[in-house]
Protein backbone atom coordinates (compact mmCIF):
# COMPACT_ATOMS: atom_id res chain seq x y z
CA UNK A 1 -53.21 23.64 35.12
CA UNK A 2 -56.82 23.19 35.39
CA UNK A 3 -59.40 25.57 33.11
CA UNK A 4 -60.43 28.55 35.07
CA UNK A 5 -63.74 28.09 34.00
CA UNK A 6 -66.14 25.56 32.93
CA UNK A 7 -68.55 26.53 30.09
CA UNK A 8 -70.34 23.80 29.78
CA UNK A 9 -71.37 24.01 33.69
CA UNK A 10 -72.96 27.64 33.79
CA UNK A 11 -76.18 28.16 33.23
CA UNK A 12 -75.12 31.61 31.08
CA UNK A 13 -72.07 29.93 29.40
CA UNK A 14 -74.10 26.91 28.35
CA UNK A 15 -76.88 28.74 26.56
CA UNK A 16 -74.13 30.79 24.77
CA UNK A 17 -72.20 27.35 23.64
CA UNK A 18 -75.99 25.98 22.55
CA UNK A 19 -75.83 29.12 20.04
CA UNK A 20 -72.16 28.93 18.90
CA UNK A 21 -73.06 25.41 18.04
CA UNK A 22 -75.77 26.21 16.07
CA UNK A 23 -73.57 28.53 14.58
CA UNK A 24 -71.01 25.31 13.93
CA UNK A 25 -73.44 23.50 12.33
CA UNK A 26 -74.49 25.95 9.86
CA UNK A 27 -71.02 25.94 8.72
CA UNK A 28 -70.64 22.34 9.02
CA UNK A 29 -73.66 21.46 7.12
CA UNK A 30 -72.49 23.62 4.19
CA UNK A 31 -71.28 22.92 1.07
CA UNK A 32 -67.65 24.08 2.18
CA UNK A 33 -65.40 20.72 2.12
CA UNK A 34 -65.21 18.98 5.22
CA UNK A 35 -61.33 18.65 4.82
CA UNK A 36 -61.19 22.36 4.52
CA UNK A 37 -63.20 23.30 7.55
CA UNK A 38 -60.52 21.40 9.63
CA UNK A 39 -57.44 22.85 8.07
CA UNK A 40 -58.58 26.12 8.21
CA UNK A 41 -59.74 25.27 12.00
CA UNK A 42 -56.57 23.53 12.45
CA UNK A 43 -54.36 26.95 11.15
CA UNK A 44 -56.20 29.38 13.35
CA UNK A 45 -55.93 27.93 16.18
CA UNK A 46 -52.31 27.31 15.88
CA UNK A 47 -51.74 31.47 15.32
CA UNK A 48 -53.97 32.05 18.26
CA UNK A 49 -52.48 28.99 20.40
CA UNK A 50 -54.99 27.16 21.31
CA UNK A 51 -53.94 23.65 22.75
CA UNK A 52 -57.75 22.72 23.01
CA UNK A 53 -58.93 23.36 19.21
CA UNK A 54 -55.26 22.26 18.00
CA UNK A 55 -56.27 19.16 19.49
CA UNK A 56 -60.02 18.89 18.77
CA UNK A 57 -59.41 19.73 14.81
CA UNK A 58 -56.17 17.67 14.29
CA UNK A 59 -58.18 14.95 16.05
CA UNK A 60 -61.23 15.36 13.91
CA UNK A 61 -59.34 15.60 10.80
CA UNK A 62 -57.36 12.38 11.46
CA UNK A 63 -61.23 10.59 12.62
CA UNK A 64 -62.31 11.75 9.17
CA UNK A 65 -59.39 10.53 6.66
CA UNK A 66 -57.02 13.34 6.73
CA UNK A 67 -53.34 12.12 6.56
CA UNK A 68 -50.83 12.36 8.75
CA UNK A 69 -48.63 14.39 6.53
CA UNK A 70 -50.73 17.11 6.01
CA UNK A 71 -51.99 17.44 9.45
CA UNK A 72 -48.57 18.28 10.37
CA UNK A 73 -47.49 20.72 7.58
CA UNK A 74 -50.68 22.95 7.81
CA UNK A 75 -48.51 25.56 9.78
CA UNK A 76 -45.72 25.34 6.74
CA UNK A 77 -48.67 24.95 4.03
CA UNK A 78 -46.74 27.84 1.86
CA UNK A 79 -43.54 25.52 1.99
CA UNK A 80 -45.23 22.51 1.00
CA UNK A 81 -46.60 20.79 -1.74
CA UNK A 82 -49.89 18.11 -0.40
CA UNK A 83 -52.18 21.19 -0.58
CA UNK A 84 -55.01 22.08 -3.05
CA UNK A 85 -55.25 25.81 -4.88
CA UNK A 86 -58.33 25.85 -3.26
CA UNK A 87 -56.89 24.88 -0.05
CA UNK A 88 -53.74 27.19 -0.19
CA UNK A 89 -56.40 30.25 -0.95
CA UNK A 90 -58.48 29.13 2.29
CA UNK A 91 -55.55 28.53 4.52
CA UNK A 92 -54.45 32.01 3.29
CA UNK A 93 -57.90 34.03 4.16
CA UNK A 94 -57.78 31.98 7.29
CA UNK A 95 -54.06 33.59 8.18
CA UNK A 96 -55.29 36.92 7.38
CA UNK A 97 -58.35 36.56 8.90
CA UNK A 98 -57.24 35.67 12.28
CA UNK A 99 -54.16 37.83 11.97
CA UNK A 100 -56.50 41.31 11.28
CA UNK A 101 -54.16 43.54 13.13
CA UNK A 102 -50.90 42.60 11.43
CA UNK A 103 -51.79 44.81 8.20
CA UNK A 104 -54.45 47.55 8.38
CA UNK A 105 -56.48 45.84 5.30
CA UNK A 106 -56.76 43.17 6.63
CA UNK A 107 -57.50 40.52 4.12
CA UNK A 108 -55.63 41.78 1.07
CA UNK A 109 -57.24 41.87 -2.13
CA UNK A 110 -54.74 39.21 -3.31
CA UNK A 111 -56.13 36.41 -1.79
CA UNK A 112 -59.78 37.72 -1.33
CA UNK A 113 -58.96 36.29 -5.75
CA UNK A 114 -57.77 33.39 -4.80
CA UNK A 115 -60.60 32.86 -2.61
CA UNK A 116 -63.10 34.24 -5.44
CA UNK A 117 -61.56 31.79 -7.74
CA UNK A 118 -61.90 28.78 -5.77
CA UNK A 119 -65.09 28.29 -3.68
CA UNK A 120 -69.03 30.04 -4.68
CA UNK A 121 -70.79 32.15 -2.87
CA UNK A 122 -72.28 29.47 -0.70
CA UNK A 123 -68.95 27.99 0.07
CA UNK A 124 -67.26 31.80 0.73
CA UNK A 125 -70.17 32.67 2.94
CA UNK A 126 -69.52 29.39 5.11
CA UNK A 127 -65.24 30.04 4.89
CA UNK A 128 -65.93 33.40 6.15
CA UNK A 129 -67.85 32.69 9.17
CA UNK A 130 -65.72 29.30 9.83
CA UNK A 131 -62.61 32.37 10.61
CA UNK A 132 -64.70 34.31 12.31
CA UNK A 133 -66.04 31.57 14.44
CA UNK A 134 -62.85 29.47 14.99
CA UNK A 135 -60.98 33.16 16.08
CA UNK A 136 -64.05 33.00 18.62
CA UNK A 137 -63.40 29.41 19.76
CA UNK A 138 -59.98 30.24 20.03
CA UNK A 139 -60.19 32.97 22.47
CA UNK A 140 -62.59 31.46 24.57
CA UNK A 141 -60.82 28.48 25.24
CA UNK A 142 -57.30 30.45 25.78
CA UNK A 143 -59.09 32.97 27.94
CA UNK A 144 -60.33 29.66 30.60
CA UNK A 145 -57.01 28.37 29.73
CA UNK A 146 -58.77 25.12 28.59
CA UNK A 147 -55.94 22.65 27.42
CA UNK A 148 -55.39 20.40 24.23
CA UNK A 149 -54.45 16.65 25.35
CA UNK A 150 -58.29 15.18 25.96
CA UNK A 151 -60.32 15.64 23.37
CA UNK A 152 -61.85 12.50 21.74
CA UNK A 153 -63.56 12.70 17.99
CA UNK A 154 -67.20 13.44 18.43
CA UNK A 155 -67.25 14.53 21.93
CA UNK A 156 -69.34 17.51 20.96
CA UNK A 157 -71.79 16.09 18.90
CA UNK A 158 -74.20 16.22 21.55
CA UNK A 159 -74.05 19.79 21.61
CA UNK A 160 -74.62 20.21 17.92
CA UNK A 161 -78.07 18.83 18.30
């Protein structure tokens, strides 16, 4: 199945993907591990089944060094052993994040800690938008039902600038 809708080729759709990207970069440029950004990317998007950022993260991830191992056991990260503290805690507000209407608080005060424990305020503030914006991602790419399967590392780079 083709995507409903190309954002990239309206006018309206374009200037709002000019802005999300500027959004991206923010959190991109921060001082929240690379590694991180992608497995908490990678995580979301698999809740929220997105075939097009399940590809575009696990593709990025692999492009930048991450191994094969833990690129397939971020949706069993609780059962495994080849994560960080640090990484567990972000993978966890990422769940929580993206799964808001599972529990009414939300993010539970048990791993806002973890969180808290882990990354500074510079680094929260970027892992906090990075759910918010990946949750975003997500849905627009399920709602134009654009698939995973094409994606090549970098192909949005162009965008980002």
């Amino acid at each position: 199945m083709d995507a409903r809708f190309n954002l990239f080729e309206n006018e309206t759709a374009a200037k709002f993907a000019k802005r999300f990207a500027n959004a991206a970069l923010v959190i991109h440029q921060s001082p929240l591990p690379a590694s991180t950004q992608e497995l908490v990317s990678l995580r979301a998007s698999q809740i929220n089944g997105c075939g097009h950022c399940i590809d575009m993260h696990t593709k990025e991830a692999a492009a930048a060094g991450e191994t094969a191992v833990r690129l397939h056991l971020v949706a069993a990260w609780r059962e495994s052993t080849v994560f960080t503290e640090a990484e567990q805690a972000a993978l966890a507000l990422a769940e929580e994040g993206t799964r808001l209407a599972d529990v009414h608080e939300g993010v539970s005060d048990e791993t806002w800690a973890r969180v808290r424990k882990h990354y500074d305020d510079d680094q929260l503030a970027a892992l906090i938008a990075l759910v918010a914006l990946i949750n975003a991602a997500n849905r627009l790419a399920v709602i134009v039902h654009q698939k995973g399967g094409s994606y090549e590392p970098g192909m949005y780079a162009a965008v980002m600038n």
